[in-house]
Protein backbone atom coordinates (compact mmCIF):
# COMPACT_ATOMS: atom_id res chain seq x y z
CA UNK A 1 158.49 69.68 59.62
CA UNK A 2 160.38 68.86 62.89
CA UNK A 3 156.94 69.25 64.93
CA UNK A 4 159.40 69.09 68.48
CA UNK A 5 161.09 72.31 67.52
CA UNK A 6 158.31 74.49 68.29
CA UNK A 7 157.26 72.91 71.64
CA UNK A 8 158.56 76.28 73.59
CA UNK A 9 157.95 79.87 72.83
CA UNK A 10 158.48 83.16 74.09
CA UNK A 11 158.89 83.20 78.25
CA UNK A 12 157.59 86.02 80.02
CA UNK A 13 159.68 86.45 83.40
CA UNK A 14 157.10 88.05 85.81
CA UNK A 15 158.99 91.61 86.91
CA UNK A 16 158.60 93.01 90.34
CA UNK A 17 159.13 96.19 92.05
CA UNK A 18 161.79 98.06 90.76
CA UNK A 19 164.77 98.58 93.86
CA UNK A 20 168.14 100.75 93.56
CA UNK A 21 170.20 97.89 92.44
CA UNK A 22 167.76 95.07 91.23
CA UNK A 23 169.24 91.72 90.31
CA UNK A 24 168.89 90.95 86.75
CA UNK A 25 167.38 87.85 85.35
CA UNK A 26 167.29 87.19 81.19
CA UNK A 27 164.37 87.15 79.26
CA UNK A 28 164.22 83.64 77.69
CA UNK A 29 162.47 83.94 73.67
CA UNK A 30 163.23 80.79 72.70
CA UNK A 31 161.46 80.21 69.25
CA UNK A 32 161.48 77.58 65.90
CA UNK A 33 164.71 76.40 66.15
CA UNK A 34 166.19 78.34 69.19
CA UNK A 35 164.90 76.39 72.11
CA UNK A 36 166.93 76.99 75.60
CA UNK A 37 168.22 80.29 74.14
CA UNK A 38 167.94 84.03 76.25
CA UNK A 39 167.03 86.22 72.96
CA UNK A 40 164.89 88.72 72.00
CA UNK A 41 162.97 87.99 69.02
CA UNK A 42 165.62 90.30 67.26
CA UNK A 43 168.42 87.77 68.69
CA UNK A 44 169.96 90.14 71.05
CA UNK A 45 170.36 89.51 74.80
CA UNK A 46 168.67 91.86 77.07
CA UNK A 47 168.42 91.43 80.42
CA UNK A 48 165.46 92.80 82.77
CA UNK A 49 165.13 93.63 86.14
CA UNK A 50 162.54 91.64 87.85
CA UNK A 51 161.56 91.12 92.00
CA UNK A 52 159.49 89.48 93.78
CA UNK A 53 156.07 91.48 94.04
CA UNK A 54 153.51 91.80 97.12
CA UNK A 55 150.12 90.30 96.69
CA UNK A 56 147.43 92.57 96.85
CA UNK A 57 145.28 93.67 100.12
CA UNK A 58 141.85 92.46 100.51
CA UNK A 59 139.52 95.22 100.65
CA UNK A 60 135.78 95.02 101.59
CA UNK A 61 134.59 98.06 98.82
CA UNK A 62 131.87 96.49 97.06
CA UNK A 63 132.64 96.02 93.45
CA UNK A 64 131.61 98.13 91.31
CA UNK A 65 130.84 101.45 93.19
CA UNK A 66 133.06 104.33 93.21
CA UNK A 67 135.21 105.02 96.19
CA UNK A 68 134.96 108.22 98.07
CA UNK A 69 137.29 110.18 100.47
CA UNK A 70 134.49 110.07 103.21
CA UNK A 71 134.06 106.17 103.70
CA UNK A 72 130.95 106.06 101.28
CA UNK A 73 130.05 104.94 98.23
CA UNK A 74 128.37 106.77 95.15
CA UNK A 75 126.54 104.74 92.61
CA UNK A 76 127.68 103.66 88.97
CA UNK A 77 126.32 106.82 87.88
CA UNK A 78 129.10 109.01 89.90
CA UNK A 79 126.18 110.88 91.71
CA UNK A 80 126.74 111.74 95.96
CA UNK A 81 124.63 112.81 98.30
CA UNK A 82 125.52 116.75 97.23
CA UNK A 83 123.35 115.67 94.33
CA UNK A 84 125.34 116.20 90.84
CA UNK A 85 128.70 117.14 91.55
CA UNK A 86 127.71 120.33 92.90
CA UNK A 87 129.65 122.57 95.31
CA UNK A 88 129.17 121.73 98.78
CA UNK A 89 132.88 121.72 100.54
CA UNK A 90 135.29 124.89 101.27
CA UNK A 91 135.66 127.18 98.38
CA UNK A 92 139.75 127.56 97.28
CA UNK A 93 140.53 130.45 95.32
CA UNK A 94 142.82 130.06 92.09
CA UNK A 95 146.33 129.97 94.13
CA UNK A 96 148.58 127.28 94.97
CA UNK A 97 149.35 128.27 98.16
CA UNK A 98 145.89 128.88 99.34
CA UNK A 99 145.60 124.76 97.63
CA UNK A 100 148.84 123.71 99.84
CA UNK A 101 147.57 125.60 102.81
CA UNK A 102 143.95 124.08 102.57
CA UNK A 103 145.12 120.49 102.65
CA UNK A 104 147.40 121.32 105.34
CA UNK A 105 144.58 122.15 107.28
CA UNK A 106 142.24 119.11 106.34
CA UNK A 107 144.79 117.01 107.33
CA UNK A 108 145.18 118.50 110.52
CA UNK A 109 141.20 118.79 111.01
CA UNK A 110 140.86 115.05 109.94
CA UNK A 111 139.68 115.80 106.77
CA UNK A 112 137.66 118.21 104.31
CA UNK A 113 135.80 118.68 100.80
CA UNK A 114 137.68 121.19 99.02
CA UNK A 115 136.08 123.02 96.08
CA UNK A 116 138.55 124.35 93.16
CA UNK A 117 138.18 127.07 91.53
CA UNK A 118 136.92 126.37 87.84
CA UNK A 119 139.30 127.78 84.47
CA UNK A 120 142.06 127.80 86.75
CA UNK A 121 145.81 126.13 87.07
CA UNK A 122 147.01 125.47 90.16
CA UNK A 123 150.74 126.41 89.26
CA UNK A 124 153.33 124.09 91.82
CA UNK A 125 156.72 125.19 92.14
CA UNK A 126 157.61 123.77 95.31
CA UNK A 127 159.03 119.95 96.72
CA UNK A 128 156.81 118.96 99.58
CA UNK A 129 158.83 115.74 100.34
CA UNK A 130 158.40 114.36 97.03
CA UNK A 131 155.32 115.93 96.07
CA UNK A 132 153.59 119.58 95.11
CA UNK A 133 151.05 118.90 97.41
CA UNK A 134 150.93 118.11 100.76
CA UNK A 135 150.41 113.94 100.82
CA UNK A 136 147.17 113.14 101.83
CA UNK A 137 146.97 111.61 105.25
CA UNK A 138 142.90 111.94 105.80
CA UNK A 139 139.81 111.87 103.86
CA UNK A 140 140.10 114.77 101.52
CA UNK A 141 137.99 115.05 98.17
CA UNK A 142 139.38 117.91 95.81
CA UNK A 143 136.64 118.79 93.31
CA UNK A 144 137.48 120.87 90.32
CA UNK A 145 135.06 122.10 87.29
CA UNK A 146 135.87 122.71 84.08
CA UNK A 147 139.12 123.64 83.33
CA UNK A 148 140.23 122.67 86.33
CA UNK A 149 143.91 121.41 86.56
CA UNK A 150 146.71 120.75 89.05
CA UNK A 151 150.13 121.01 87.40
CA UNK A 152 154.03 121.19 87.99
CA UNK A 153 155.85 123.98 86.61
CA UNK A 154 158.42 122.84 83.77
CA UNK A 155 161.25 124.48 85.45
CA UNK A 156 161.03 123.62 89.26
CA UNK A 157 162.39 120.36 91.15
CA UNK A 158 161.39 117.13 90.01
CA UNK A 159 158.05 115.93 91.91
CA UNK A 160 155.23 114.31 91.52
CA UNK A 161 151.62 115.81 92.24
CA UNK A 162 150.02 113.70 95.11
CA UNK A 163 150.87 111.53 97.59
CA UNK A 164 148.59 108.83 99.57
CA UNK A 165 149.49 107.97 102.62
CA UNK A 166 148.18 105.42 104.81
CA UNK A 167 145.15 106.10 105.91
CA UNK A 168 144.76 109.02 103.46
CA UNK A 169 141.87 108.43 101.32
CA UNK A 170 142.03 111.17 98.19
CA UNK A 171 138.77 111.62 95.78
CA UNK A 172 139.64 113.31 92.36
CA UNK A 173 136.29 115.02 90.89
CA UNK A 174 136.94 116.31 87.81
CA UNK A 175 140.16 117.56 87.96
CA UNK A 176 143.51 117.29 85.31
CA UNK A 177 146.82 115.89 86.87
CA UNK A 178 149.77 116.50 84.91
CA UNK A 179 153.18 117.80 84.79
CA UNK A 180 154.75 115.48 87.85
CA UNK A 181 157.74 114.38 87.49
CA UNK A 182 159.90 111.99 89.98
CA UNK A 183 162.94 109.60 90.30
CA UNK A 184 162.28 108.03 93.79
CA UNK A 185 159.43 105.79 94.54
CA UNK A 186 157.32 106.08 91.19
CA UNK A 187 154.19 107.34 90.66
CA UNK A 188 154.85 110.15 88.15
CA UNK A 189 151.73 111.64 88.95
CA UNK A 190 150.19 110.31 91.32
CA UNK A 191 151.24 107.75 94.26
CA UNK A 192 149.05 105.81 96.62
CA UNK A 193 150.97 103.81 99.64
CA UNK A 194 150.33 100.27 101.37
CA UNK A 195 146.87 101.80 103.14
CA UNK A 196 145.96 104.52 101.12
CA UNK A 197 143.22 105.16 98.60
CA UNK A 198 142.17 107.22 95.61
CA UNK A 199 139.27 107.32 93.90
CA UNK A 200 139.55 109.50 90.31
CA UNK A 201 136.42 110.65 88.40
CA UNK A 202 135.71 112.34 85.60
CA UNK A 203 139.58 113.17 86.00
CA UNK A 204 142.62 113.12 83.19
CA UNK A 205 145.89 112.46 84.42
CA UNK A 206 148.37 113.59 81.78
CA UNK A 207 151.84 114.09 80.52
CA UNK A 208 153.54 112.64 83.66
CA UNK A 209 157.24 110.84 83.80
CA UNK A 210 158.87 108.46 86.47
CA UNK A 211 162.38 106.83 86.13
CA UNK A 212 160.64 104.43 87.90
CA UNK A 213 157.02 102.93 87.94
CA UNK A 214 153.70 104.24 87.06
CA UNK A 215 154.22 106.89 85.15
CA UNK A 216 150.34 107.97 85.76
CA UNK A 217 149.62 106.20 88.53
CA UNK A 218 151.66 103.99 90.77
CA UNK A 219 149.56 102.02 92.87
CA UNK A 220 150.15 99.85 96.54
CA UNK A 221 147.30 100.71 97.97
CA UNK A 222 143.11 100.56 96.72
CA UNK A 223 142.57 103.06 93.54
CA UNK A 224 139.39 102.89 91.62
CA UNK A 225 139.56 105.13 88.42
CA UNK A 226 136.06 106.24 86.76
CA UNK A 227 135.12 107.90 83.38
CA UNK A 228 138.62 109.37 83.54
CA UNK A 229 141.49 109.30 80.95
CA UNK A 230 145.33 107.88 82.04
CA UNK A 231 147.02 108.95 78.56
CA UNK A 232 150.60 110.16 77.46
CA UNK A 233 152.44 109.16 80.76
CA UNK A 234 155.87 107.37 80.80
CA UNK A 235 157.93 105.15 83.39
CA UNK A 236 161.19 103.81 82.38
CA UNK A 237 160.84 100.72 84.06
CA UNK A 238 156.89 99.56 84.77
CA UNK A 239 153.52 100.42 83.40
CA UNK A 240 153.22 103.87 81.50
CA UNK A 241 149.66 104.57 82.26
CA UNK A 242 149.46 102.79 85.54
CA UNK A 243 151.26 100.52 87.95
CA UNK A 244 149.50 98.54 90.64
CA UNK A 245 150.53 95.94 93.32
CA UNK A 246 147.61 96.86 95.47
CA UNK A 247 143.69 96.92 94.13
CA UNK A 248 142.87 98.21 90.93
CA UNK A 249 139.49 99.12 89.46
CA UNK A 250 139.12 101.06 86.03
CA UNK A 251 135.50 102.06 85.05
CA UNK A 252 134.79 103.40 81.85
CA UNK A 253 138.00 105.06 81.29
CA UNK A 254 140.82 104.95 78.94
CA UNK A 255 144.49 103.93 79.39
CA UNK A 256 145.66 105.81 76.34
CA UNK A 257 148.80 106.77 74.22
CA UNK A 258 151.19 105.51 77.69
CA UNK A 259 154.53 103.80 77.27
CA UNK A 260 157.34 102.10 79.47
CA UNK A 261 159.67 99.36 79.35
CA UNK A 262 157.44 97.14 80.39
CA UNK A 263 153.41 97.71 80.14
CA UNK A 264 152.67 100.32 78.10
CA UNK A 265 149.55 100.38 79.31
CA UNK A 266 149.16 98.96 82.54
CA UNK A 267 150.63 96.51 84.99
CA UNK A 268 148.93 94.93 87.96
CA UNK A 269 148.50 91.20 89.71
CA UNK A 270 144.77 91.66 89.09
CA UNK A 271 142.64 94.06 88.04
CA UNK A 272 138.86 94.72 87.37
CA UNK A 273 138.11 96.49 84.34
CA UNK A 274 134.89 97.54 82.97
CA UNK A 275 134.11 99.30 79.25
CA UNK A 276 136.73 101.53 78.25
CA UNK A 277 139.91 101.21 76.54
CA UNK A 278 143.56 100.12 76.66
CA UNK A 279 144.82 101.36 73.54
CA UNK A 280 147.98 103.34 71.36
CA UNK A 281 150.31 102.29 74.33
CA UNK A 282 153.44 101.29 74.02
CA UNK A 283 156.39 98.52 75.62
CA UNK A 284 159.74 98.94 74.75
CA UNK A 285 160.47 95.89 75.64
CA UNK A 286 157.99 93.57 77.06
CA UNK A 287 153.84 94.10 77.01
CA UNK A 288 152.35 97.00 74.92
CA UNK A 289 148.99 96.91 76.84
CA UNK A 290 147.30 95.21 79.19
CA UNK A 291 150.34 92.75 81.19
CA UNK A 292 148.28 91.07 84.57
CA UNK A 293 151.14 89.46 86.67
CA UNK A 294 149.62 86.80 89.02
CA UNK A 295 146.21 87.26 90.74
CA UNK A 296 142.51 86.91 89.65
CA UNK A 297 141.79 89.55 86.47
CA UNK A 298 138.08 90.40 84.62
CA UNK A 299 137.96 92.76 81.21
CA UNK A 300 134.29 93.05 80.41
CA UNK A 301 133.83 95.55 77.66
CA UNK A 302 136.63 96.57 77.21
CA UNK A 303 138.87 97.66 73.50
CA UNK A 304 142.52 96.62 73.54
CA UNK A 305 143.65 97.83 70.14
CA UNK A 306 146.68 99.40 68.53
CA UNK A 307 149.35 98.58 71.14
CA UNK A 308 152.78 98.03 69.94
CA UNK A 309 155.93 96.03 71.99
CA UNK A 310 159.12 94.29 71.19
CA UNK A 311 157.56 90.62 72.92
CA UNK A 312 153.61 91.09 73.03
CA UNK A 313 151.13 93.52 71.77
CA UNK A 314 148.47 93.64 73.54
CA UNK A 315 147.72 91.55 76.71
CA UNK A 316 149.62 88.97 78.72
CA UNK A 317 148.44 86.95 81.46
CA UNK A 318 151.64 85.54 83.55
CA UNK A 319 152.74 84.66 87.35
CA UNK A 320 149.93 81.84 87.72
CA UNK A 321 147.26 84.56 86.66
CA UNK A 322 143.94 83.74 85.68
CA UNK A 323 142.19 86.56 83.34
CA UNK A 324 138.65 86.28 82.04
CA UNK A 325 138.03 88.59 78.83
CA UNK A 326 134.46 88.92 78.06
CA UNK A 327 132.97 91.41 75.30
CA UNK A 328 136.60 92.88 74.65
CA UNK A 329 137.91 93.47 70.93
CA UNK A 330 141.69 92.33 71.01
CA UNK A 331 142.50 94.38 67.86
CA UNK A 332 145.46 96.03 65.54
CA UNK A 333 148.33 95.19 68.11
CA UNK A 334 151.86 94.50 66.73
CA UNK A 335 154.86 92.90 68.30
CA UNK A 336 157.72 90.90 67.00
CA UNK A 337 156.60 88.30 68.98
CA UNK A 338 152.73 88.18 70.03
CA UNK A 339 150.38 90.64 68.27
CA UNK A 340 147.45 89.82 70.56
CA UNK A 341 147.11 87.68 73.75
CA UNK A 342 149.99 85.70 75.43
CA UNK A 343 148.99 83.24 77.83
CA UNK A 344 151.96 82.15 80.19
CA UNK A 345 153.02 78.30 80.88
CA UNK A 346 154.77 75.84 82.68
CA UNK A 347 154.98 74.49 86.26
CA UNK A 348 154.35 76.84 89.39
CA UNK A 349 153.93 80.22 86.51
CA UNK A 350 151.20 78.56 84.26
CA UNK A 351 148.22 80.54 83.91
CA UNK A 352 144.79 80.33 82.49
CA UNK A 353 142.56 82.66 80.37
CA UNK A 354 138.86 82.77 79.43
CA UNK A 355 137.54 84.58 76.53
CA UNK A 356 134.37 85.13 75.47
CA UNK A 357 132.04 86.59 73.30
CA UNK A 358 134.78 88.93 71.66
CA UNK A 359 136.78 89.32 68.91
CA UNK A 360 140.30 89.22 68.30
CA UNK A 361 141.20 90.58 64.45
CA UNK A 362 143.87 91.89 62.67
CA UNK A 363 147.16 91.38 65.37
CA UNK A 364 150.22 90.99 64.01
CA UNK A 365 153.36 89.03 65.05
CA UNK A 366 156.23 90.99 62.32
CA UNK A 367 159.02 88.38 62.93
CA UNK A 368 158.06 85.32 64.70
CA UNK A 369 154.89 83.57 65.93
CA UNK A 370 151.19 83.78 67.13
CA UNK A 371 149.94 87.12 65.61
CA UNK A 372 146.42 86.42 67.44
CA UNK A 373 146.88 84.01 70.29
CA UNK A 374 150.03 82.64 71.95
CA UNK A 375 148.73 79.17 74.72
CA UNK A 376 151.77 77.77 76.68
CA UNK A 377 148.89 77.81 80.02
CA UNK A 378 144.81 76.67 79.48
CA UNK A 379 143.20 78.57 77.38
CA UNK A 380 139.41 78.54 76.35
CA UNK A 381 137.71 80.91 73.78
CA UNK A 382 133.60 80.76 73.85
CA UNK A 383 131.42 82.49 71.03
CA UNK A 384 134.44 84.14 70.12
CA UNK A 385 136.06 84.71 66.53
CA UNK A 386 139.50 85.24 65.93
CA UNK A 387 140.20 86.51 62.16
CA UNK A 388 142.48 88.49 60.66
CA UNK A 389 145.77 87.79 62.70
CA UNK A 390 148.49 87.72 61.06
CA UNK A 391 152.07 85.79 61.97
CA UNK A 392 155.27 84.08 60.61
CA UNK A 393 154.20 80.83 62.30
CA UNK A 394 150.30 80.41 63.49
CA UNK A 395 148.63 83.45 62.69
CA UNK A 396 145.22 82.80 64.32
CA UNK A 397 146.45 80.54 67.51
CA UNK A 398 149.86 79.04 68.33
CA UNK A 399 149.26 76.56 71.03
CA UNK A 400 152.68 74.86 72.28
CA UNK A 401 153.70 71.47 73.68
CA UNK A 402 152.53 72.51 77.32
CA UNK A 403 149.30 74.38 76.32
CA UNK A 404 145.86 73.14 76.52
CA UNK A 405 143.41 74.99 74.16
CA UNK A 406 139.64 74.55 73.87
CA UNK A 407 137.21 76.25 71.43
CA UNK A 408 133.26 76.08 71.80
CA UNK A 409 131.30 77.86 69.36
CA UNK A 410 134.17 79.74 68.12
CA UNK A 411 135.94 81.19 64.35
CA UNK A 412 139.55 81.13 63.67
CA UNK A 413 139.08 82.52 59.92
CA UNK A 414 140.95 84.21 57.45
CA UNK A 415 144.27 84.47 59.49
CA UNK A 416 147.52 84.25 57.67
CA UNK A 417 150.99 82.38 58.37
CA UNK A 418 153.69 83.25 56.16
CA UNK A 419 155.22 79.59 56.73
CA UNK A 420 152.75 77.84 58.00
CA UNK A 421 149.28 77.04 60.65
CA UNK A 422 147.61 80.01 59.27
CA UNK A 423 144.71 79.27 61.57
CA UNK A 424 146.12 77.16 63.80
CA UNK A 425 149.53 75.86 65.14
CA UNK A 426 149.51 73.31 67.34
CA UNK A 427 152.27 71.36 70.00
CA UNK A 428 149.93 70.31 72.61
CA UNK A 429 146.32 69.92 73.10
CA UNK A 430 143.29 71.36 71.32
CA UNK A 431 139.75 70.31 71.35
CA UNK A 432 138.24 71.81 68.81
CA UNK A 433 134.23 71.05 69.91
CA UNK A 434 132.96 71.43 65.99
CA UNK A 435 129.50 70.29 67.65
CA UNK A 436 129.04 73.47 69.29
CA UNK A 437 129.62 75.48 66.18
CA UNK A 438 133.57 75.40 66.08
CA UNK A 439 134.53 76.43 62.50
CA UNK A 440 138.60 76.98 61.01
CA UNK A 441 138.57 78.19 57.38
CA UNK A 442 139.52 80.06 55.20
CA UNK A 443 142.89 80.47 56.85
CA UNK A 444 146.76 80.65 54.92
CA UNK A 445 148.33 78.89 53.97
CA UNK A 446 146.50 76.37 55.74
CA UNK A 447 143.82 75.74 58.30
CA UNK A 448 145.72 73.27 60.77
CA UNK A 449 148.99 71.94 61.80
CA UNK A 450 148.85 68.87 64.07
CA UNK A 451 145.23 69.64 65.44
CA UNK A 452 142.92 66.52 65.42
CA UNK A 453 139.58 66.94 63.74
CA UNK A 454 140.43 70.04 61.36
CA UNK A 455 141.33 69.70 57.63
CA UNK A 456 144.17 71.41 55.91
């Protein structure tokens, strides 16, 4: 075997905010036997719009603690100083316009806690400049109860639901978002601007659609989401479930059953996720679920599983990014490319990944290579076992010309390559570390290709 014909693999260009007329730059899948060549892993040029994207603000919110409308934090545990969610703020009977009218108000006051009436439906009919509700230009919690929702009629203008201003500063308590709809800026159900911030808990945003991006969520400002669900939203261009160029934070909350061109799931230069799940999303094109575009990334916890894409299944780390994946289960994602982690390389766009103590099983690559992990950056995998994968070419790891791999105290077993590497393919560098408890067996049809210190 021609060992220099698989030095590149699939190229993820790193897309930006979408603009009327974006330029359009190719998406280069060059794989065994194709190298320099713009395809898709079916062979067919497509071409993708892709910008340059805005770092993310520095915010001083301690990690970890919920964000609230009035400046102050609650605990892990979601409790305030009203003591267990309870009504403490200005009572609004089950009517829209009372809803409109109250916000109206807060916003003119400086702000207000507004209690929603429980078993009710806040029906919207109306475009408030893009939104059903008056955008949020003050510190204004909404609390709802059970049964609580906020939701666009079917048959009135295209909007979405909220809108975050600067200096607006929006907390969700359990409430359901759903129904928005909108073709301008994004944010198909909710949108948070440069300055702005939302914190959702114990909230479901649901069943919203963008032409643009964030089809949940779309994100430039600081949004913290806790023990809520993001599930069965779409955006034609970026990030199904959520959208982010700002600061992201998901606690204990699930990114579920989303899709979009690109990121499924979600898509953001850096985000902090804790427990949870990313899972059942889906990328037309590019990422299925988790795709972190430049910037400094941690997934403690957290179960990736059952994402489907035409390039990678379930995560990709691009743009320089650095993402650390500790306790996660990488599981069940399919792509024609990458089932499970890609791992971006190459001059100023290489990036790096750390994962540890988790498992990634039972990906699969339909057409092409890596089913569990695809290395063109640094990659290093700690107590972690990777089994099950499956792939044309490397189904536990393919590691190419430019990628640097280490493994310490970590299993690449039983993974399958239909041609060949079942463990592990490699181009470039891989220290295997067998003294710290490295093991690759019992792989198809072989253990190794080209990887010192591991037998066939």
């Amino acid at each position: 075997m021609n060992q220099q014909e698989h030095t590149h693999g699939p190229e993820l260009d790193d897309p930006g905010e979408s603009r009327p007329r974006p330029r359009r730059r190719w998406w280069a899948i060059g794989v065994a036997g194709m190298t320099g060549l713009a395809l898709t892993a079916a062979g067919t040029p497509v071409a993708v719009p892709a910008t340059d994207r805005p770092s993310k603000p520095a915010t001083d919110r301690p990690s970890g603690w919920e964000l609230r409308a009035d400046g102050r934090a609650a605990g892990q545990d979601g409790k305030n100083d009203r003591g267990e969610g309870k009504p403490g703020g200005t009572p609004v009977p089950c009517d829209p316009d009372r809803l409109i009218a109250e916000i109206t108000q807060a916003n003119a006051r400086g702000g207000a806690v507004l209690d929603l009436a429980r078993d009710c439906t806040y029906l919207l009919t109306a475009d408030l400049d893009g939104s059903g509700l008056p955008a949020i230009t003050t510190p204004i919690t909404l609390n709802g109860g059970k049964n609580t929702t906020i939701e666009r009629v079917a048959a009135a203008d295209q909007f979405r639901i909220l809108t975050v201003t600067a200096g607006g500063d929006l907390t969700l308590n359990h409430l359901t978002i759903t129904g928005g709809h909108t073709d301008d800026a994004g944010g198909g159900g909710i949108l948070v601007n440069a300055g702005g911030t939302l914190a959702a808990n114990d909230s479901t945003v649901t069943r919203n659609l963008t032409v643009g991006n964030g089809g949940g969520i779309r994100n430039a400002g600081i949004t913290a989401v806790t023990r809520s669900h993001v599930s069965r939203n779409t955006a034609n261009l970026f990030g199904g479930g959520i959208e982010s160029t700002g600061r992201l934070e998901l606690v204990k909350s699930q990114v579920d059953d989303n899709s979009a061109l690109f990121a499924g799931g979600v898509l953001a230069p850096g985000v902090t996720i804790r427990a949870g799940s990313i899972s059942g999303n889906h990328g037309t094109s590019a990422v299925g679920g988790l795709f972190v575009q430049g910037g400094v990334s941690t997934v403690v916890g957290t179960r990736i599983a059952g994402n489907t894409a035409s390039i990678v299944g379930g995560a990709a780390v691009t743009g320089s990014g650095a993402l650390t994946l500790q306790h996660v289960t990488l599981a069940e994602n399919t792509a024609d490319v990458v089932g499970g982690l890609f791992v971006q390389g190459g001059g100023v766009s290489g990036s790096t990944a750390v994962v540890a103590d988790s498992v990634i099983e039972k990906n699969v690559s339909t057409a092409n290579i890596a089913g569990g992990v695809f290395n063109a950056g640094q990659t290093v995998a700690r107590r972690t076992k990777i089994t099950d994968n499956h792939a044309l070419l490397g189904g536990g790891i393919f590691n190419t010309g430019i990628g640097t791999l280490t493994l310490d105290a970590t299993k690449v077993v039983k993974n399958i390559a239909v041609t060949d590497g079942g463990g592990i393919f490699n181009d470039g560098t891989v220290e295997l570390n067998t003294a710290t408890g490295t093991i690759v067996v019992k792989n198809r049809p072989n253990n190794c290709v080209n990887v010192p210190g591991c037998s066939g």
